[in-house]
C-alpha atoms as a PDB file:
ATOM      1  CA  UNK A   1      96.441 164.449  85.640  1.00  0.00           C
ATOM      2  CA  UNK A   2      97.386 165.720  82.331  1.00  0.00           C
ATOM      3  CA  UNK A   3      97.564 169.783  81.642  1.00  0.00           C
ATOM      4  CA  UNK A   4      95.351 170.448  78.547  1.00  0.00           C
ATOM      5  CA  UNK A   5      97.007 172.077  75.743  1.00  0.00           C
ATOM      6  CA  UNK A   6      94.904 171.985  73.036  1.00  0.00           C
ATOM      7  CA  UNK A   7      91.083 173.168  73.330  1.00  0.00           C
ATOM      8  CA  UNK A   8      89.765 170.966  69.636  1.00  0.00           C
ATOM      9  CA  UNK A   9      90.989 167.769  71.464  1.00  0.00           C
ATOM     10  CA  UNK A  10      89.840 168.244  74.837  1.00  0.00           C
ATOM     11  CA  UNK A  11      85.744 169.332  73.215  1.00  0.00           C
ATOM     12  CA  UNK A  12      86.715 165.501  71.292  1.00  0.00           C
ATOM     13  CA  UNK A  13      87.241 163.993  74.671  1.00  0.00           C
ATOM     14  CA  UNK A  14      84.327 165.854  76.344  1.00  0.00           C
ATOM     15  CA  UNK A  15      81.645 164.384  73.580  1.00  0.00           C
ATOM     16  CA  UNK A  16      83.026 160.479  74.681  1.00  0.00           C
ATOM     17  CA  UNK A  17      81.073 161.434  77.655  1.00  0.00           C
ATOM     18  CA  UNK A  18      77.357 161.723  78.431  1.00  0.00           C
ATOM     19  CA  UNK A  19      76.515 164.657  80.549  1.00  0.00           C
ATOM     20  CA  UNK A  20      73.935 162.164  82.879  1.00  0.00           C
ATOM     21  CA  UNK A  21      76.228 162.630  85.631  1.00  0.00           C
ATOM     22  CA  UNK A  22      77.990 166.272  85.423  1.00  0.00           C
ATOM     23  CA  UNK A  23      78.235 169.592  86.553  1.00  0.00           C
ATOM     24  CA  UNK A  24      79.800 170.539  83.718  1.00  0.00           C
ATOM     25  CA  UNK A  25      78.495 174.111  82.226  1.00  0.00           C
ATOM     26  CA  UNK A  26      81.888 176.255  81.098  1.00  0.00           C
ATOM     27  CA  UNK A  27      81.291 177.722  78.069  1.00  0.00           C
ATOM     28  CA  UNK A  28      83.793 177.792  74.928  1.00  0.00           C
ATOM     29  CA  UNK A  29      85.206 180.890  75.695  1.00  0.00           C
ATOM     30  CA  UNK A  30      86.026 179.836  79.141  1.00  0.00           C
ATOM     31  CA  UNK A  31      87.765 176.941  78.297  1.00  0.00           C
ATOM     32  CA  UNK A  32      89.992 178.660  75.936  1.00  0.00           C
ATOM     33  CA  UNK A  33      91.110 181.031  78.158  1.00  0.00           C
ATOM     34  CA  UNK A  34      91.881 178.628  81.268  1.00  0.00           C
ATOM     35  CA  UNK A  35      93.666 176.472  78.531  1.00  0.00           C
ATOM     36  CA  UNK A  36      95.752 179.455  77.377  1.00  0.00           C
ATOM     37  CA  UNK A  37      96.507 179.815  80.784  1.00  0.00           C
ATOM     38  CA  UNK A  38      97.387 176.254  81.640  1.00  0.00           C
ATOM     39  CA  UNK A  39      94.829 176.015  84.250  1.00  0.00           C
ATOM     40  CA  UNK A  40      92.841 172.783  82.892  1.00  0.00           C
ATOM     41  CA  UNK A  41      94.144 169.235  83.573  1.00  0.00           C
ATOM     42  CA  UNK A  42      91.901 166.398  83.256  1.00  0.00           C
ATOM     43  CA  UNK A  43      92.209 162.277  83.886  1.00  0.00           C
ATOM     44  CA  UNK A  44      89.854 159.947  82.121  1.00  0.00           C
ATOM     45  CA  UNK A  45      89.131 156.242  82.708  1.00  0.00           C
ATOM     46  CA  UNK A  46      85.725 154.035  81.283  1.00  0.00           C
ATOM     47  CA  UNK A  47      83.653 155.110  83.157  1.00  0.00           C
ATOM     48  CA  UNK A  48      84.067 158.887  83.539  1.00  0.00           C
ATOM     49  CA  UNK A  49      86.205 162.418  82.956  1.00  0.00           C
ATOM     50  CA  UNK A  50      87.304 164.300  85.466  1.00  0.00           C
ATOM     51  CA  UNK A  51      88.700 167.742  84.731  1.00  0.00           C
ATOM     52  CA  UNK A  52      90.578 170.264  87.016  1.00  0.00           C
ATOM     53  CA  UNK A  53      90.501 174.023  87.037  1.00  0.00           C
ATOM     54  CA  UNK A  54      93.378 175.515  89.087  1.00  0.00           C
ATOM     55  CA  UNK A  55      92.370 178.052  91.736  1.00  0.00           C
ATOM     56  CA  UNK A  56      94.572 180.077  94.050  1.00  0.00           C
ATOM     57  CA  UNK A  57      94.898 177.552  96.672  1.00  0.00           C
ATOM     58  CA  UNK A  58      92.177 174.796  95.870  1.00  0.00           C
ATOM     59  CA  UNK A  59      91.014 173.281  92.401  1.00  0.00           C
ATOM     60  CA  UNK A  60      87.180 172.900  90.850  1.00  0.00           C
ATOM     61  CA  UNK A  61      86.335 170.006  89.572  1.00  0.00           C
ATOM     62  CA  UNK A  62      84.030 169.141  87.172  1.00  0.00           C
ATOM     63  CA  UNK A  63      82.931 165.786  86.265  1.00  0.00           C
ATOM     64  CA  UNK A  64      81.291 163.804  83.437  1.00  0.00           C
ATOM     65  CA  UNK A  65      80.209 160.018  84.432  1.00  0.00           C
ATOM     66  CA  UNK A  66      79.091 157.175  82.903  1.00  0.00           C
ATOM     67  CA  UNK A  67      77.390 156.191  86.237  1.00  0.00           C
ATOM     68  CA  UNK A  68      77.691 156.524  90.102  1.00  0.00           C
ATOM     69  CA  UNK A  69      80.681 153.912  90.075  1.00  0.00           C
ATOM     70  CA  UNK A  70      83.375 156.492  88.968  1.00  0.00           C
ATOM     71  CA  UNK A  71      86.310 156.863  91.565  1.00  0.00           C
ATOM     72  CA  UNK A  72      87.492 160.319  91.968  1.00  0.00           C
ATOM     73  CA  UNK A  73      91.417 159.668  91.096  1.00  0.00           C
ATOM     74  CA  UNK A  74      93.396 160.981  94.432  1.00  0.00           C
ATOM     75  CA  UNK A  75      94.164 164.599  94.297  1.00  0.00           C
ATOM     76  CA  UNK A  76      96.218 166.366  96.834  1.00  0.00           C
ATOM     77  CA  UNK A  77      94.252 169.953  97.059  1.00  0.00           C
ATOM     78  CA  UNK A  78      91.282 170.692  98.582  1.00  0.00           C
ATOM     79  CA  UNK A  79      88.421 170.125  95.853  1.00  0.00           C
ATOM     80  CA  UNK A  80      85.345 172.442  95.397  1.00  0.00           C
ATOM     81  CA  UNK A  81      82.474 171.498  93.029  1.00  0.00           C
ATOM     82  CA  UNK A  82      79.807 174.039  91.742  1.00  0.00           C
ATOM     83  CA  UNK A  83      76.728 173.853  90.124  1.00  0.00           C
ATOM     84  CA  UNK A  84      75.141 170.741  91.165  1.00  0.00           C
ATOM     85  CA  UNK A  85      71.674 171.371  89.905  1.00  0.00           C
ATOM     86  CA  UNK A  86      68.406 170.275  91.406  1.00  0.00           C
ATOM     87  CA  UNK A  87      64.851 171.001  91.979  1.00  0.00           C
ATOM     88  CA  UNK A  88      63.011 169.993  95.324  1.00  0.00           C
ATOM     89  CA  UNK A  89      64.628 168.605  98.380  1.00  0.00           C
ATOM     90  CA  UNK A  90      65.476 165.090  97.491  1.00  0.00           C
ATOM     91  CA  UNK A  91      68.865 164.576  96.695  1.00  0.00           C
ATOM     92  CA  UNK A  92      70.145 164.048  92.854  1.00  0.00           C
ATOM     93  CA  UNK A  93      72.331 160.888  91.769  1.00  0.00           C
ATOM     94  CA  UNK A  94      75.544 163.150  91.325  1.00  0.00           C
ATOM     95  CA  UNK A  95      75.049 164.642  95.316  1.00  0.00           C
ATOM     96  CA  UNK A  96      74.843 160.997  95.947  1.00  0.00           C
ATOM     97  CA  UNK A  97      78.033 160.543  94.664  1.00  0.00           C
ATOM     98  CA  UNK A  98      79.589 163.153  95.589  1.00  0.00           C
ATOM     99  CA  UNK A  99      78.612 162.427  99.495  1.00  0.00           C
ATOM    100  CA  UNK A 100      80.446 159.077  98.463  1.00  0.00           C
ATOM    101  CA  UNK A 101      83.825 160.174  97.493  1.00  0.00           C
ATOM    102  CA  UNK A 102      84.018 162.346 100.683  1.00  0.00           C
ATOM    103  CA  UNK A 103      82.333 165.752  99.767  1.00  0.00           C
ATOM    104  CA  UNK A 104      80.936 167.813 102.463  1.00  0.00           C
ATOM    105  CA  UNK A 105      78.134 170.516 101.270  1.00  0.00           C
ATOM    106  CA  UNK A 106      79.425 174.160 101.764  1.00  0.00           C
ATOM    107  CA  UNK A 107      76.705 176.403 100.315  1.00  0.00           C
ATOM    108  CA  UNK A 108      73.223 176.449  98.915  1.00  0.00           C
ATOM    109  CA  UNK A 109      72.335 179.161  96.333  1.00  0.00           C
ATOM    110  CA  UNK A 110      68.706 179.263  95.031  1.00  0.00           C
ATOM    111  CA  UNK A 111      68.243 181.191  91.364  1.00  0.00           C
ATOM    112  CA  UNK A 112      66.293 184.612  90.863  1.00  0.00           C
ATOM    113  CA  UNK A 113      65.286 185.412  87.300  1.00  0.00           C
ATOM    114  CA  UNK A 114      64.232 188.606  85.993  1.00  0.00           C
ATOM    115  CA  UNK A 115      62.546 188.892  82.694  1.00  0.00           C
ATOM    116  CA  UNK A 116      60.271 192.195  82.931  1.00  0.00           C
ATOM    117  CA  UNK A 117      61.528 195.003  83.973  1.00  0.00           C
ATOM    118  CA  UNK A 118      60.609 196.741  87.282  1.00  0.00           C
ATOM    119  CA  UNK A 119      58.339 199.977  87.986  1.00  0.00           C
ATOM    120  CA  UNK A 120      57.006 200.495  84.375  1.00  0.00           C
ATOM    121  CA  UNK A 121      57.003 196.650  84.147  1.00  0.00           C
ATOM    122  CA  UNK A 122      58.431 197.101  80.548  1.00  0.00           C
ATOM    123  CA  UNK A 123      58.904 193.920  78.774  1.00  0.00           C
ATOM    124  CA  UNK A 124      62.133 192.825  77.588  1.00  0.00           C
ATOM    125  CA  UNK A 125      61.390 192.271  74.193  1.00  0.00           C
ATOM    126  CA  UNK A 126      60.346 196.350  73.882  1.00  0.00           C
ATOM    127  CA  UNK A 127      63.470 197.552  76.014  1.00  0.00           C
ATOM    128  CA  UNK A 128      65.244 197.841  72.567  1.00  0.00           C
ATOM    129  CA  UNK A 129      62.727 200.503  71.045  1.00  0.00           C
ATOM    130  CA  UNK A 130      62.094 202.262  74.537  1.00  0.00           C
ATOM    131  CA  UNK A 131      65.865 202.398  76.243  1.00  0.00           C
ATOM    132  CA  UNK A 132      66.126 206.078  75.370  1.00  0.00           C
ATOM    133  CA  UNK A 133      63.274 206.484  77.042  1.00  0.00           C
ATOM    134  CA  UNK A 134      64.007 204.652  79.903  1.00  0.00           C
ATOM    135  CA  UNK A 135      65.782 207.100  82.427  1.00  0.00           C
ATOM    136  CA  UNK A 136      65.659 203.898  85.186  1.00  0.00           C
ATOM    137  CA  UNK A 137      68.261 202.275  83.164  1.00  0.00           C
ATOM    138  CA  UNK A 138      70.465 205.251  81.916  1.00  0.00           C
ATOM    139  CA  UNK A 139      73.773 204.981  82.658  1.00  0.00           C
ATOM    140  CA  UNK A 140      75.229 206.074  86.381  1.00  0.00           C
ATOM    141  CA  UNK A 141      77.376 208.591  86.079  1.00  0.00           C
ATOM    142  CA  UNK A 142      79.157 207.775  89.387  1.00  0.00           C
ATOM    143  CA  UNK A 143      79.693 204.325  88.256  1.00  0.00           C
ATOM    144  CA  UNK A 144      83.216 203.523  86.944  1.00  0.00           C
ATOM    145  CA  UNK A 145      85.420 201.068  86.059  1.00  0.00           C
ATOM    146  CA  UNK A 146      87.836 198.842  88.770  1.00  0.00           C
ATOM    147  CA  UNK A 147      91.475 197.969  88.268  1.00  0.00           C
ATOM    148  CA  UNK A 148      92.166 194.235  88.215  1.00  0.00           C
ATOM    149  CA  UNK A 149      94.042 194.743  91.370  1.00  0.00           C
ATOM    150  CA  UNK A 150      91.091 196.595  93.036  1.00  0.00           C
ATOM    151  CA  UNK A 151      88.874 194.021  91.921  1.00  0.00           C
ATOM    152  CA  UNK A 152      91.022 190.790  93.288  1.00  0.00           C
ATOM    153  CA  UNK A 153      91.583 192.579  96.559  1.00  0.00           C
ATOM    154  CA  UNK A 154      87.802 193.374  97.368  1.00  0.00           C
ATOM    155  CA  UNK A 155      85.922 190.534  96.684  1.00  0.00           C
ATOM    156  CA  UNK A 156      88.704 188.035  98.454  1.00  0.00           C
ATOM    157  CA  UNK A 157      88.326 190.402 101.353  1.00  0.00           C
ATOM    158  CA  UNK A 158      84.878 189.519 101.382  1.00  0.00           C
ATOM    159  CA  UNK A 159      84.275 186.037 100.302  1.00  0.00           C
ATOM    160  CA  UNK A 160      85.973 182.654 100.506  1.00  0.00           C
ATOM    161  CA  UNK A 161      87.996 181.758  97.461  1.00  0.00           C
ATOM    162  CA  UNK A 162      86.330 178.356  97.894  1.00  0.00           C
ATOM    163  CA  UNK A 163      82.728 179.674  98.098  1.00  0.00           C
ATOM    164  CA  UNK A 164      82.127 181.939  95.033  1.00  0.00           C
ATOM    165  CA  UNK A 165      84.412 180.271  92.907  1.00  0.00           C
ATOM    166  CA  UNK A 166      86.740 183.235  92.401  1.00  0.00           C
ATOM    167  CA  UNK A 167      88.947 183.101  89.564  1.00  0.00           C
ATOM    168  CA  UNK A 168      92.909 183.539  90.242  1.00  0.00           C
ATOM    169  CA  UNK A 169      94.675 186.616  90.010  1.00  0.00           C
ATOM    170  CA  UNK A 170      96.109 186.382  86.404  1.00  0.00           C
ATOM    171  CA  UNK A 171      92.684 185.121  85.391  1.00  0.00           C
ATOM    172  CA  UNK A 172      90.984 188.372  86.054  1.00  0.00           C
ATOM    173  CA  UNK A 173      89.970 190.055  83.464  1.00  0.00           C
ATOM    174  CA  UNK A 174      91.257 193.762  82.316  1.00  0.00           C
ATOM    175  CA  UNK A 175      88.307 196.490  82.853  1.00  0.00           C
ATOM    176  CA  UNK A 176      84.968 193.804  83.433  1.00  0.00           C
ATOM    177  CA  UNK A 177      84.372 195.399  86.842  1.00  0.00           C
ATOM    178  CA  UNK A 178      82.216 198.556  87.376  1.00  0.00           C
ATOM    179  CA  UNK A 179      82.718 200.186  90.732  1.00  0.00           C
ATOM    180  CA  UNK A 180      81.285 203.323  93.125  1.00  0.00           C
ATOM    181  CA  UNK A 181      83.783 205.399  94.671  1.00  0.00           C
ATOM    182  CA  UNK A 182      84.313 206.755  97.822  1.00  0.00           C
ATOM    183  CA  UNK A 183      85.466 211.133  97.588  1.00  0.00           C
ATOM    184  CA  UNK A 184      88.910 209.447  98.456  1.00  0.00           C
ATOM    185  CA  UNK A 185      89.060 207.214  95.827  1.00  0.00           C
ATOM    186  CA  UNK A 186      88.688 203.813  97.776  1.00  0.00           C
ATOM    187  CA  UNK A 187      85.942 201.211  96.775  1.00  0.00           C
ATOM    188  CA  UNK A 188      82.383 201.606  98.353  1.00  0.00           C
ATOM    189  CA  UNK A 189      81.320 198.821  95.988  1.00  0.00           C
ATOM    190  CA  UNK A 190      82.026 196.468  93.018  1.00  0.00           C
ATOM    191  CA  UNK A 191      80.170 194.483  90.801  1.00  0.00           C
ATOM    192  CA  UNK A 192      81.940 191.263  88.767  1.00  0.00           C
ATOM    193  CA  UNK A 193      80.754 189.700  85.815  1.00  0.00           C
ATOM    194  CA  UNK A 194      81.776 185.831  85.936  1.00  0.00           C
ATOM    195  CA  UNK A 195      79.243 185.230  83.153  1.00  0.00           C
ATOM    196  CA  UNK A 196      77.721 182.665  84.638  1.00  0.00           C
ATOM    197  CA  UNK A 197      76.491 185.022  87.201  1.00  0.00           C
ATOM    198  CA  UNK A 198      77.636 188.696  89.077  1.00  0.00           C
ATOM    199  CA  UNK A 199      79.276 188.912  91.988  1.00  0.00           C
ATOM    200  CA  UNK A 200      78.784 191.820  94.497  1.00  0.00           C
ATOM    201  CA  UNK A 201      80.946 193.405  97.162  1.00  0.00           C
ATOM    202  CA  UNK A 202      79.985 196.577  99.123  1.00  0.00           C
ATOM    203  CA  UNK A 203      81.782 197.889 101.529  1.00  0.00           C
ATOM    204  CA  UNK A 204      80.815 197.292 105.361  1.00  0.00           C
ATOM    205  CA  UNK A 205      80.448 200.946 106.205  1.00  0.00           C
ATOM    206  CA  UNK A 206      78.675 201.700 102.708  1.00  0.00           C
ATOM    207  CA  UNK A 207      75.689 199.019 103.159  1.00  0.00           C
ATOM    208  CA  UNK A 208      71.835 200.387 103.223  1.00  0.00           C
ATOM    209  CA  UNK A 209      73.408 203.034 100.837  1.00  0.00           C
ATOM    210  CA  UNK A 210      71.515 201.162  97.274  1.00  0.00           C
ATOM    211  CA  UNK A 211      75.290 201.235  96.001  1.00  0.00           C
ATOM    212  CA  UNK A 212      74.190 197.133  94.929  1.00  0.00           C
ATOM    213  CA  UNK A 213      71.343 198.074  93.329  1.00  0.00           C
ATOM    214  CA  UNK A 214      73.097 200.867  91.193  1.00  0.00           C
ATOM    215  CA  UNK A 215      75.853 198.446  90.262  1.00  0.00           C
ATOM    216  CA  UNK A 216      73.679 196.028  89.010  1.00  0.00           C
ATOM    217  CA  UNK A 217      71.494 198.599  87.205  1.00  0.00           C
ATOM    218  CA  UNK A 218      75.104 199.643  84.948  1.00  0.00           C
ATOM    219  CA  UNK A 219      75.238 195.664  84.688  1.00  0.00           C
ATOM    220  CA  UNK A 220      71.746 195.441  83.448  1.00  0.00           C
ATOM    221  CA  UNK A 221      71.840 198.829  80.997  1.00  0.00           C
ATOM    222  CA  UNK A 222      75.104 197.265  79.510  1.00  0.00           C
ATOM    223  CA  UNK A 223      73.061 194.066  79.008  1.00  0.00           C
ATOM    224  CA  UNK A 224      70.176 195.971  77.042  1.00  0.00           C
ATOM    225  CA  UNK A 225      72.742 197.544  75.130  1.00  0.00           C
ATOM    226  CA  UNK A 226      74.442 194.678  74.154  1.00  0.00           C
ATOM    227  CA  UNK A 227      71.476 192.285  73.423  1.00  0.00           C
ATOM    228  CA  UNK A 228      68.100 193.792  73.057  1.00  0.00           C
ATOM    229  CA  UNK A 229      66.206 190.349  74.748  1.00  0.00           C
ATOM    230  CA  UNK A 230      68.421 189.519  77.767  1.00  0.00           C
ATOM    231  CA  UNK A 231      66.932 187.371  80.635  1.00  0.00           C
ATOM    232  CA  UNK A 232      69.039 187.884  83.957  1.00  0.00           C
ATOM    233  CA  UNK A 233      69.421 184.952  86.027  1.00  0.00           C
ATOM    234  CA  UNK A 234      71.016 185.178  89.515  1.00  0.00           C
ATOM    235  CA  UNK A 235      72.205 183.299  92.596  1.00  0.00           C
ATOM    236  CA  UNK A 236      71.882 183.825  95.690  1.00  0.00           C
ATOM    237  CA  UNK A 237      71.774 182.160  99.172  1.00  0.00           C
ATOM    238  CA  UNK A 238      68.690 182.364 100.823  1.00  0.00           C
ATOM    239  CA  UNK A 239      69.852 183.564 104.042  1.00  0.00           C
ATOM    240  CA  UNK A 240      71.365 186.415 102.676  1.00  0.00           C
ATOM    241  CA  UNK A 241      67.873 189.074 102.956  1.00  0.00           C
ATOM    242  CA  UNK A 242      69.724 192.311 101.556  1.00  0.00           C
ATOM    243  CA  UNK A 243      70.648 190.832  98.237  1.00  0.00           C
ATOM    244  CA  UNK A 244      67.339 189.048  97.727  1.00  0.00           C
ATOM    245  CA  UNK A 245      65.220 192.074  98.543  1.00  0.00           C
ATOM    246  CA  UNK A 246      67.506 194.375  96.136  1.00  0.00           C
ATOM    247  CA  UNK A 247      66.655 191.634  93.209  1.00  0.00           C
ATOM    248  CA  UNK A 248      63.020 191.647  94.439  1.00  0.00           C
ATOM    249  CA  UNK A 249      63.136 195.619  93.988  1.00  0.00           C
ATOM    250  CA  UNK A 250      64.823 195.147  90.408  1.00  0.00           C
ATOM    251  CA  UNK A 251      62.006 192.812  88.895  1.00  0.00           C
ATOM    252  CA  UNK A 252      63.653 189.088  90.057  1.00  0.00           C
ATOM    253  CA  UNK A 253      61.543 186.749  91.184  1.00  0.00           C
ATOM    254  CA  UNK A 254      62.605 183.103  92.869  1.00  0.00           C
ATOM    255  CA  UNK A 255      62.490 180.222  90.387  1.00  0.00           C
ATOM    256  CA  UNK A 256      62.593 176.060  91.180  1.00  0.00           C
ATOM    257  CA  UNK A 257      66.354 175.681  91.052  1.00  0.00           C
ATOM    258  CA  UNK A 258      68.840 175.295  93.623  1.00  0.00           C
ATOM    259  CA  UNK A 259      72.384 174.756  93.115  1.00  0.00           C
ATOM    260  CA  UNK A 260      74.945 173.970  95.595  1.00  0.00           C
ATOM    261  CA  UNK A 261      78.314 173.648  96.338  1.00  0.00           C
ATOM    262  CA  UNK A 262      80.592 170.842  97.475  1.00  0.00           C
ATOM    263  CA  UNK A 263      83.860 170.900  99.225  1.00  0.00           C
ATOM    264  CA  UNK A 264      86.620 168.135 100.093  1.00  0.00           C
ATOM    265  CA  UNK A 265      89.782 169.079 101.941  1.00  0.00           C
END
């Protein structure tokens, strides 16, 4: 494997490659930054590109392929791919080969998407004009902002590296977690933005409490603040009740798309 170094030549490599076979969906900025870091090595042969982002203890792998005869070069980590897309029950060509070089599924995450908003059923495109208005999505006061340290430590306390596709610790970034408090000073709850989706921790002995649903409110008023016509999207896996019926509560409804994850040890 080769470390990348420079992002202009790696986006040249990338376009040598159709996207028939991928789960390739970093954006830009993301690449820069694990470059910067030197966490993105890649390998390429005719008939596909396989690239490598470093992980505290495992690496994800994305892959572009000309077609289902690729070979996954040998790699001594375990391997964890994300984002495998598909709609219905029938398996796609890239789970197909994935199953092939030796991946075992790990987790199934089905999308929520909100575009109205809840109660006043306010549309997004008028959220702009009427935010002032719009005490449901004020800004919590009790809502603050997590160290980096804070951050790491919570949410690998309560999910597998492996499973939500946490970044390292040096790839966290400074002040992009909003927390709640306990009167102590501990975390009751924190909310991550990975930008391809949120991540949510709450403390065991804070659950039932609606400390998710106020974290992802600050997300969302942020949002509207930022861009005046956001649509949220969301995963989430399906046995996991409290999270879907906090979306349900904050307009989401459950879309088509599944997406799942893949692991090889």
């Amino acid at each position: 494997m080769t470390i990348i170094s420079n992002y202009e030549e790696f986006a040249e490599l990338q376009k040598k490659y159709p996207r028939t076979l991928t789960n390739d969906y970093m954006m830009p900025g993301e690449v820069r930054k694990l470059i910067e870091h030197g966490k993105l090595s890649s390998i390429a042969d005719d008939r596909g590109l396989f690239t490598l982002v470093e992980r505290d203890g495992f690496c994800k792998l994305i892959f572009r392929l000309q077609d289902d005869s690729a070979v996954l070069p040998s790699i001594d980590k375990p391997i964890a791919v994300y984002l495998v897309y598909r709609e219905g029950k029938s398996p796609t060509d890239a789970e197909k080969w994935l199953a092939a070089q030796g991946f075992a599924h790990s987790v199934k995450l089905e999308r929520y998407v909100c575009k109205t908003m809840n109660n006043e059923q306010l549309t997004i495109n008028s959220v702009g004009e009427n935010f002032a208005k719009n005490a449901k999505f004020q800004f919590d006061k009790s809502i603050e902002i997590a160290t980096v340290d804070e951050t790491y430590s919570m949410l690998y306390q309560h999910f597998g590296a492996e499973e939500m596709d946490l970044p390292p610790r040096d790839m966290f970034l400074d002040e992009s977690t909003y927390c709640i408090r306990a009167d102590d000073g501990g975390l009751l709850g924190v909310i991550y933005d990975m930008g391809h989706t949120r991540i949510i921790a709450v403390s065991p002995t804070a659950r039932g409490q609606g400390i998710g649903g106020k974290l992802y409110r600050a997300y969302m008023a942020q949002a509207m603040r930022d861009n005046k016509n956001p649509i949220f999207y969301e995963w989430v896996r399906p046995d996991n009740s409290a999270s879907i019926a906090m979306f349900r509560k904050l307009g989401f409804e459950r879309d088509s798309l599944v997406t799942d994850c893949y692991i090889r040890k």
